[in-house]
N, C-alpha and C. Protein backbone atom coordinates (compact mmCIF):
# COMPACT_ATOMS: atom_id res chain seq x y z
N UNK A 1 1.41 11.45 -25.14
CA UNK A 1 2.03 10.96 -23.91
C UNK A 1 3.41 10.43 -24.28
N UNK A 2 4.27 10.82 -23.25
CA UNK A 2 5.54 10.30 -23.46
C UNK A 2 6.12 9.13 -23.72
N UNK A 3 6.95 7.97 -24.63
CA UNK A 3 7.07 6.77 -24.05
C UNK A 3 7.98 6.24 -23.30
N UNK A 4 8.13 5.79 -22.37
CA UNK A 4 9.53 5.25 -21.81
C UNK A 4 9.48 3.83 -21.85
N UNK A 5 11.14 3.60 -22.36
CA UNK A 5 11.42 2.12 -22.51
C UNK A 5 11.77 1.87 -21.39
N UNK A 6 11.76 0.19 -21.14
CA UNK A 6 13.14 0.00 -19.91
C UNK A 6 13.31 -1.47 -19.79
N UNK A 7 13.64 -2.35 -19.66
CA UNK A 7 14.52 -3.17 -19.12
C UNK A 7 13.55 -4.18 -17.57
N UNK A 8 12.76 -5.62 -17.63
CA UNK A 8 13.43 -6.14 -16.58
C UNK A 8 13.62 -7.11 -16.42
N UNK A 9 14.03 -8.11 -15.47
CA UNK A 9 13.88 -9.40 -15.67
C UNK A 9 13.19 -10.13 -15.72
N UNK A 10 12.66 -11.41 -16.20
CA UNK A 10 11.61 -12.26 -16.76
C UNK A 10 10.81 -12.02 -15.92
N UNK A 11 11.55 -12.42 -14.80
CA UNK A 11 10.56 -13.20 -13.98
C UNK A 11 9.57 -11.74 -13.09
N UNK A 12 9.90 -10.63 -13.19
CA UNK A 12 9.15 -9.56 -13.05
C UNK A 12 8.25 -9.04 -14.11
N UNK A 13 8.65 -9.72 -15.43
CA UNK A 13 8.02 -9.32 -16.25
C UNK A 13 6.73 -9.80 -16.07
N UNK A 14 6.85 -11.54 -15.71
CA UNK A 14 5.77 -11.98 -15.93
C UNK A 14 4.49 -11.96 -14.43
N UNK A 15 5.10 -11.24 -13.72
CA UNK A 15 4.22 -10.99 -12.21
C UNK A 15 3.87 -9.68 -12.78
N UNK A 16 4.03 -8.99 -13.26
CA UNK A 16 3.41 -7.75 -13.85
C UNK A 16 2.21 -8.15 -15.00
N UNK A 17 2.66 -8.84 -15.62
CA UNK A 17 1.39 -8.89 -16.47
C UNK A 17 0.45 -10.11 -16.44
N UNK A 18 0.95 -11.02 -15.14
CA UNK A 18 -0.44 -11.50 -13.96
C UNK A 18 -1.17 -10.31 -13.26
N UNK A 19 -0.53 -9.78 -12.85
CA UNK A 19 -0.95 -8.53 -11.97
C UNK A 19 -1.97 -7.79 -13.00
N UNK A 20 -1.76 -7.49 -13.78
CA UNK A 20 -2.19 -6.25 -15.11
C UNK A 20 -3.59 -7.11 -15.25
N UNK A 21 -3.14 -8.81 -15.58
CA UNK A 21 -4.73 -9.38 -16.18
C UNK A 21 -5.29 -9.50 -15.30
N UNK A 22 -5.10 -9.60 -13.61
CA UNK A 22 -6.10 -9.59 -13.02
C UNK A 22 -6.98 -8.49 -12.19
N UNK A 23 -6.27 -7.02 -12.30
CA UNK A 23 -6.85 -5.93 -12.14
C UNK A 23 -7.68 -5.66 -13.05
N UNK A 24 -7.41 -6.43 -14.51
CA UNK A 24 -8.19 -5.37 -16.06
C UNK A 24 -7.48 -4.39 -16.14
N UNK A 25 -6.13 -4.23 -16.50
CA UNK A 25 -5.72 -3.28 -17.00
C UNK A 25 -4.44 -3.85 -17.77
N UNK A 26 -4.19 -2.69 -18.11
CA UNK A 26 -2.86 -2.97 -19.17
C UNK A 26 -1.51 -2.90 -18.03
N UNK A 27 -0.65 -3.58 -18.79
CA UNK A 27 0.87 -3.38 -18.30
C UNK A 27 1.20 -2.28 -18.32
N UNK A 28 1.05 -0.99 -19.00
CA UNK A 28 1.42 0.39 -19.40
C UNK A 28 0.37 1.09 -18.33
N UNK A 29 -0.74 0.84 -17.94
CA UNK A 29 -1.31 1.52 -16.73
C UNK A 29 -1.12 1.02 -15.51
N UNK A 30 -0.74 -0.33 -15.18
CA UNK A 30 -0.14 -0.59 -14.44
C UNK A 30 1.05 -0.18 -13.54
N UNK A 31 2.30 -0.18 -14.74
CA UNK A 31 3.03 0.79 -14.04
C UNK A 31 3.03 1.80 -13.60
N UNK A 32 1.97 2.95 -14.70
CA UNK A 32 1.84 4.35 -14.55
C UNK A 32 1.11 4.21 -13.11
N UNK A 33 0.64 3.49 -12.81
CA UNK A 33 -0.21 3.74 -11.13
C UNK A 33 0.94 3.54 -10.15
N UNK A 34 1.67 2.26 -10.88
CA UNK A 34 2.67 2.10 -9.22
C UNK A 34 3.63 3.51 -9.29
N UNK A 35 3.86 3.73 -10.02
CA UNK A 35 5.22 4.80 -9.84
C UNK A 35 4.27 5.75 -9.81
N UNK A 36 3.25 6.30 -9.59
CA UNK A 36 2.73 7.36 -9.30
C UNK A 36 2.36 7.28 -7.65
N UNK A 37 2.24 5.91 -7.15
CA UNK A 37 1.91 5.56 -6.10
C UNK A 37 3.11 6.05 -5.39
N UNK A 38 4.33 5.17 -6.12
CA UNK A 38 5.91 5.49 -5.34
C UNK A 38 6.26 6.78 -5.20
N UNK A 39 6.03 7.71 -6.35
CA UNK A 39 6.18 8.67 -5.64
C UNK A 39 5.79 9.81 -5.23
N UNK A 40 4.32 9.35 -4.86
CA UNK A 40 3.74 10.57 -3.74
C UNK A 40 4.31 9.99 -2.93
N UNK A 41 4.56 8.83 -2.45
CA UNK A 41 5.40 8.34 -1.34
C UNK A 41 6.83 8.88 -1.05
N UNK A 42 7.10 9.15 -1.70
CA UNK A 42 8.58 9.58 -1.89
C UNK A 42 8.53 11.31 -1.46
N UNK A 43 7.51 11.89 -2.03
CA UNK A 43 6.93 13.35 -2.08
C UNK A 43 6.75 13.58 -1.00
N UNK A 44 6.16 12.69 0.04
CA UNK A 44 5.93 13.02 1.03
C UNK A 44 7.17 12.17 2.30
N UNK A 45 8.05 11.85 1.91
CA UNK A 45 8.92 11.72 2.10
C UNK A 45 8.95 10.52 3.27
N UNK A 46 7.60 9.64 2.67
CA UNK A 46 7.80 8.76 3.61
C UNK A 46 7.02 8.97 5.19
N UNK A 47 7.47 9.48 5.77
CA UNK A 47 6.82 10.42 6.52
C UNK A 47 6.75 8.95 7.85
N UNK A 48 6.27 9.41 9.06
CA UNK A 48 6.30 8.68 9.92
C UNK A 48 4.98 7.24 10.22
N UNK A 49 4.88 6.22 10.71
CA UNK A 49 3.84 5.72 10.94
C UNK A 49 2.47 5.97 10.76
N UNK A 50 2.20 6.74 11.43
CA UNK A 50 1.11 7.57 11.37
C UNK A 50 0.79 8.26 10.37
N UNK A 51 1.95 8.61 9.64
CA UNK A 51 1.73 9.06 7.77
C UNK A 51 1.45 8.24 7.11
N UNK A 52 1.86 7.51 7.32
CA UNK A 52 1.57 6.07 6.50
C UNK A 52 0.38 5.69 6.64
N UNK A 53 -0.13 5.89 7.98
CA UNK A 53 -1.53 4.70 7.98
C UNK A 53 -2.73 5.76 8.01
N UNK A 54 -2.30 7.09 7.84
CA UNK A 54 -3.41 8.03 8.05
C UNK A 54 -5.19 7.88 7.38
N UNK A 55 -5.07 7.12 6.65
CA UNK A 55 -6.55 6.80 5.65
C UNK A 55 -6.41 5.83 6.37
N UNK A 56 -6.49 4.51 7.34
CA UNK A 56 -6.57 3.86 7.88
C UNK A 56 -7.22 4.33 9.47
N UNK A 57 -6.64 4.97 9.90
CA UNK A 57 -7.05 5.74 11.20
C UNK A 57 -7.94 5.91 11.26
N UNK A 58 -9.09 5.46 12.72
CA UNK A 58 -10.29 6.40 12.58
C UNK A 58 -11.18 5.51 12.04
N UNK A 59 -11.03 4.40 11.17
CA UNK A 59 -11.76 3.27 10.10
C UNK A 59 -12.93 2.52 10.81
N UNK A 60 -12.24 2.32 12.47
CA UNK A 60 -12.65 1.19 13.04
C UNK A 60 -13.46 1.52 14.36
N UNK A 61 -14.70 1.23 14.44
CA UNK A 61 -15.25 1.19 15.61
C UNK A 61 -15.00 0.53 16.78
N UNK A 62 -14.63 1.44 17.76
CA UNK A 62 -15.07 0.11 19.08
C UNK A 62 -14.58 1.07 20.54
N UNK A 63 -13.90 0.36 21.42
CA UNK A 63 -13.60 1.63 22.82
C UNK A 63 -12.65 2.22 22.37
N UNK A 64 -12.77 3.57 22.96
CA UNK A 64 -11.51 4.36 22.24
C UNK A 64 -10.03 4.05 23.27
N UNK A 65 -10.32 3.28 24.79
CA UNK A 65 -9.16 2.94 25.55
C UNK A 65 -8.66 1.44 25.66
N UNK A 66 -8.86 1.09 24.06
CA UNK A 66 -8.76 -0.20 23.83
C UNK A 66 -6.93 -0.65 23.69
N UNK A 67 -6.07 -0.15 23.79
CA UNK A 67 -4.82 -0.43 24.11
C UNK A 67 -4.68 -0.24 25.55
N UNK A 68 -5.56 0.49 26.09
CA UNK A 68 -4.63 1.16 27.88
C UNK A 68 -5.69 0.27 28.75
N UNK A 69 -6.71 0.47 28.62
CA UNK A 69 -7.51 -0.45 30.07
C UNK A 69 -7.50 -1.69 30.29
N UNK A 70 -7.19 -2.38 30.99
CA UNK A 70 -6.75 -3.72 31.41
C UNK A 70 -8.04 -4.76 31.31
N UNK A 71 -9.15 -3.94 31.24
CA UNK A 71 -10.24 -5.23 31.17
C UNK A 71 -10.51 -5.64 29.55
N UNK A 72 -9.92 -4.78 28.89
CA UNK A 72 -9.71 -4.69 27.32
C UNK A 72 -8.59 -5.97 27.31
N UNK A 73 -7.62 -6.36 27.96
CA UNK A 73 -6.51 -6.89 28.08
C UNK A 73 -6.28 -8.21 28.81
N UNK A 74 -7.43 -8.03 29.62
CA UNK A 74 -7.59 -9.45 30.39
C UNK A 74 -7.30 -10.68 29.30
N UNK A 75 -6.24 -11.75 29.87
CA UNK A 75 -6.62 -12.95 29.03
C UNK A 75 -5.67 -12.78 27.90
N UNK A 76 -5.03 -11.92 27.08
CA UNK A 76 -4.51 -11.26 26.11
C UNK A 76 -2.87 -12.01 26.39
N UNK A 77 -2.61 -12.71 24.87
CA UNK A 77 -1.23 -13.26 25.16
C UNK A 77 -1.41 -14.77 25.94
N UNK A 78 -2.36 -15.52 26.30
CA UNK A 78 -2.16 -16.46 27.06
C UNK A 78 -2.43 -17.91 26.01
């Protein structure tokens, strides 16, 4: 496997390898997940709302006219 060096400042250094001890993993798999994370994100170019939350969608039970019917809404905001 390849190595890459790099560079950051302390204070990222040390939220990374809080982060690392409390997943159980290393600093070196750590990163390899976020920047693999960043860029399918990037791959997919970001993509709209609904790209974004697509594994989210669909998750949750309940009425499906739960934004539009008003008895859903009664009371809402007060």
């Amino acid at each position: 496997m390849p190595t890459v060096s790099m560079k950051m400042p302390e204070e990222l250094a040390t939220r990374l390898a809080a982060a690392a001890r409390s997943r159980g993993m290393t600093r070196s798999a750590l990163v390899r997940a976020a920047l693999e994370s960043y860029l399918r994100g990037a791959r997919a170019g970001n993509g709209s709302a609904a790209d974004l939350a697509r594994d989210l969608i669909g998750v949750v039970e309940g009425p499906r006219d739960l934004s539009r019917h008003a008895k859903h809404m009664k009371g809402f905001g007060r």
